[in-house]
C-alpha atoms as a PDB file:
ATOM      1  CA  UNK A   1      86.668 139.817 111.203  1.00  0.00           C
ATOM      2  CA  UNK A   2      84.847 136.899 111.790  1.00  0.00           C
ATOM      3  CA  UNK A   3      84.046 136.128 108.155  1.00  0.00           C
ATOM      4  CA  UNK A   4      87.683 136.530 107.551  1.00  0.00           C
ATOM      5  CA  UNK A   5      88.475 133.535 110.448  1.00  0.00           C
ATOM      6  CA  UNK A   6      86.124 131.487 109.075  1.00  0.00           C
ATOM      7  CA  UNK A   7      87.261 131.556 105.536  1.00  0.00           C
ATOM      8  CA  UNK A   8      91.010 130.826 106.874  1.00  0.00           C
ATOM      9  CA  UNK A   9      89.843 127.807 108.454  1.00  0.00           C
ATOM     10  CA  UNK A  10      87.843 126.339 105.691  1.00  0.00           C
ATOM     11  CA  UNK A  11      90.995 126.263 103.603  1.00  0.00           C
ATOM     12  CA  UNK A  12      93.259 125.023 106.478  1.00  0.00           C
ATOM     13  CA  UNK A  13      90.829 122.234 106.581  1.00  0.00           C
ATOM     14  CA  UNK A  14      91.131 121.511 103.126  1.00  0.00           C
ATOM     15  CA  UNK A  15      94.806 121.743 102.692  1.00  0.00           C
ATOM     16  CA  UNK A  16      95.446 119.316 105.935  1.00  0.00           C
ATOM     17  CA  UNK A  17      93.807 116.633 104.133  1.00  0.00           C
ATOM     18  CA  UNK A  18      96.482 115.632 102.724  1.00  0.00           C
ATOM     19  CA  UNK A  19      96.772 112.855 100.251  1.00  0.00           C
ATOM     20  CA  UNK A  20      99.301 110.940  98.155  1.00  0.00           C
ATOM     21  CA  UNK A  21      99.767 109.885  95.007  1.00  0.00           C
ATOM     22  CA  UNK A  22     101.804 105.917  93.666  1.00  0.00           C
ATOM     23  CA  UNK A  23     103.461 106.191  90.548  1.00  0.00           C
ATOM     24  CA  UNK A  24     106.159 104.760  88.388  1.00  0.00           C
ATOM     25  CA  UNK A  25     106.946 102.601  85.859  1.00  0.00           C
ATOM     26  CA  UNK A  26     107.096  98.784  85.178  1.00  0.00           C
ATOM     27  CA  UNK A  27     109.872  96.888  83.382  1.00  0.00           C
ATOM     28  CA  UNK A  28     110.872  93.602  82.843  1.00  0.00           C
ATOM     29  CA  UNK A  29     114.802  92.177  83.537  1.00  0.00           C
ATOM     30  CA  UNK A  30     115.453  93.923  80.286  1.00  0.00           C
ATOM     31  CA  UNK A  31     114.414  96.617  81.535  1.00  0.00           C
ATOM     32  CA  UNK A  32     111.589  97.050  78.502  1.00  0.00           C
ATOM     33  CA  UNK A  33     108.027  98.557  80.045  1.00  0.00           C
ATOM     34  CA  UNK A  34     105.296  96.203  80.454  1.00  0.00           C
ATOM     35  CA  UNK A  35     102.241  97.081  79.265  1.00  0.00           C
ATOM     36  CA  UNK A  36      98.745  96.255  80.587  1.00  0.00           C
ATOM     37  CA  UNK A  37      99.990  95.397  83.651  1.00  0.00           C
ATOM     38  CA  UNK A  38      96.997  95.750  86.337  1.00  0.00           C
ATOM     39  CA  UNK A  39      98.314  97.153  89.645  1.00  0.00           C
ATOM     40  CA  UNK A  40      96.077  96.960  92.904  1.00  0.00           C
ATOM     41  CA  UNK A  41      96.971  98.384  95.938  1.00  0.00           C
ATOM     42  CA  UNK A  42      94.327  99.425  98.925  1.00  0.00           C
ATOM     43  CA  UNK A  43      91.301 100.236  96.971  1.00  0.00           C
ATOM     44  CA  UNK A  44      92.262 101.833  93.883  1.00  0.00           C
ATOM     45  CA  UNK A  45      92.916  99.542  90.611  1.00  0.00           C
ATOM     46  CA  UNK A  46      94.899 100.881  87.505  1.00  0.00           C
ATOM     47  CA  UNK A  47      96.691  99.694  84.619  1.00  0.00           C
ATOM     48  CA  UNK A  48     100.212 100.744  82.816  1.00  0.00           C
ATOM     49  CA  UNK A  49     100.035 102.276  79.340  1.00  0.00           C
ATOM     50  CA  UNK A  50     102.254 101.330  76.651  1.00  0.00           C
ATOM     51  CA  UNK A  51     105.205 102.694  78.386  1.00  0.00           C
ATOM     52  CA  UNK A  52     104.926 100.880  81.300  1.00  0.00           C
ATOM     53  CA  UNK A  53     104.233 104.148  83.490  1.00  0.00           C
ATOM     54  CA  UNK A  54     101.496 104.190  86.127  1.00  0.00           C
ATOM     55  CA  UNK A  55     100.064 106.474  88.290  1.00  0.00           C
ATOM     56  CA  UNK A  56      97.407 106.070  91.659  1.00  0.00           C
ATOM     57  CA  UNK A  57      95.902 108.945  92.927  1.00  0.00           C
ATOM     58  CA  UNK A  58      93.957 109.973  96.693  1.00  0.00           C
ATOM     59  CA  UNK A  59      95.561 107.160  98.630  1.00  0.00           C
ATOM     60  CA  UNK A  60      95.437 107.967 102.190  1.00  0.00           C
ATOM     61  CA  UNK A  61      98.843 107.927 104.595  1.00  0.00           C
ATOM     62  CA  UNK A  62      99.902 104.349 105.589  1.00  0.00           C
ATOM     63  CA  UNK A  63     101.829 101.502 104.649  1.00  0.00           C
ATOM     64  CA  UNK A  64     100.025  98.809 102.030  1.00  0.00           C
ATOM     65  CA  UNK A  65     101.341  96.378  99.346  1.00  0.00           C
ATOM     66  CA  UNK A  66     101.181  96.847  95.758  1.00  0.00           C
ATOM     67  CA  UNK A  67     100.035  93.817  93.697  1.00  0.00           C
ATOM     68  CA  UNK A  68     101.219  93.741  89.633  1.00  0.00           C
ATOM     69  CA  UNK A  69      99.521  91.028  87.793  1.00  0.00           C
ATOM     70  CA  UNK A  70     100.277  90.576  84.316  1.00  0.00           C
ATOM     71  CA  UNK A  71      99.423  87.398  81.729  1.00  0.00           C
ATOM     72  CA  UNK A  72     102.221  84.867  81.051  1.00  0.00           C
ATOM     73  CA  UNK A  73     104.527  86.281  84.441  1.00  0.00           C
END
């Protein structure tokens, strides 16, 4: 029985951790994706493929800001 309590809370554990994931995709007023647009936001650093579409995995719960930097806007 004890086995069986300790397995149960190992994978509580590791389901409570929860964490999130950022994505979407970037367009310009014409709506037309950007590509190679580098994103930042907390720690993590990615970059949109050729259909503007991005995606940011592990990032813990909170609020932070997104910063898109891309050559010539």
């Amino acid at each position: 029985m004890k086995k069986y309590l300790v397995i149960t809370f190992l994978l509580f554990t590791i389901v409570s951790f929860s964490q999130n994931k950022l994505s979407g995709k970037v367009v310009n007023d014409k709506n037309e994706p950007l590509q190679n647009v580098h994103l930042h936001v907390y720690k993590y650093d990615t970059n949109t493929d050729a259909t503007g579409y991005f995606e940011i995995d592990s990032l813990p719960n909170g609020t932070f800001t997104l910063f898109a930097t891309l050559l010539g806007y």
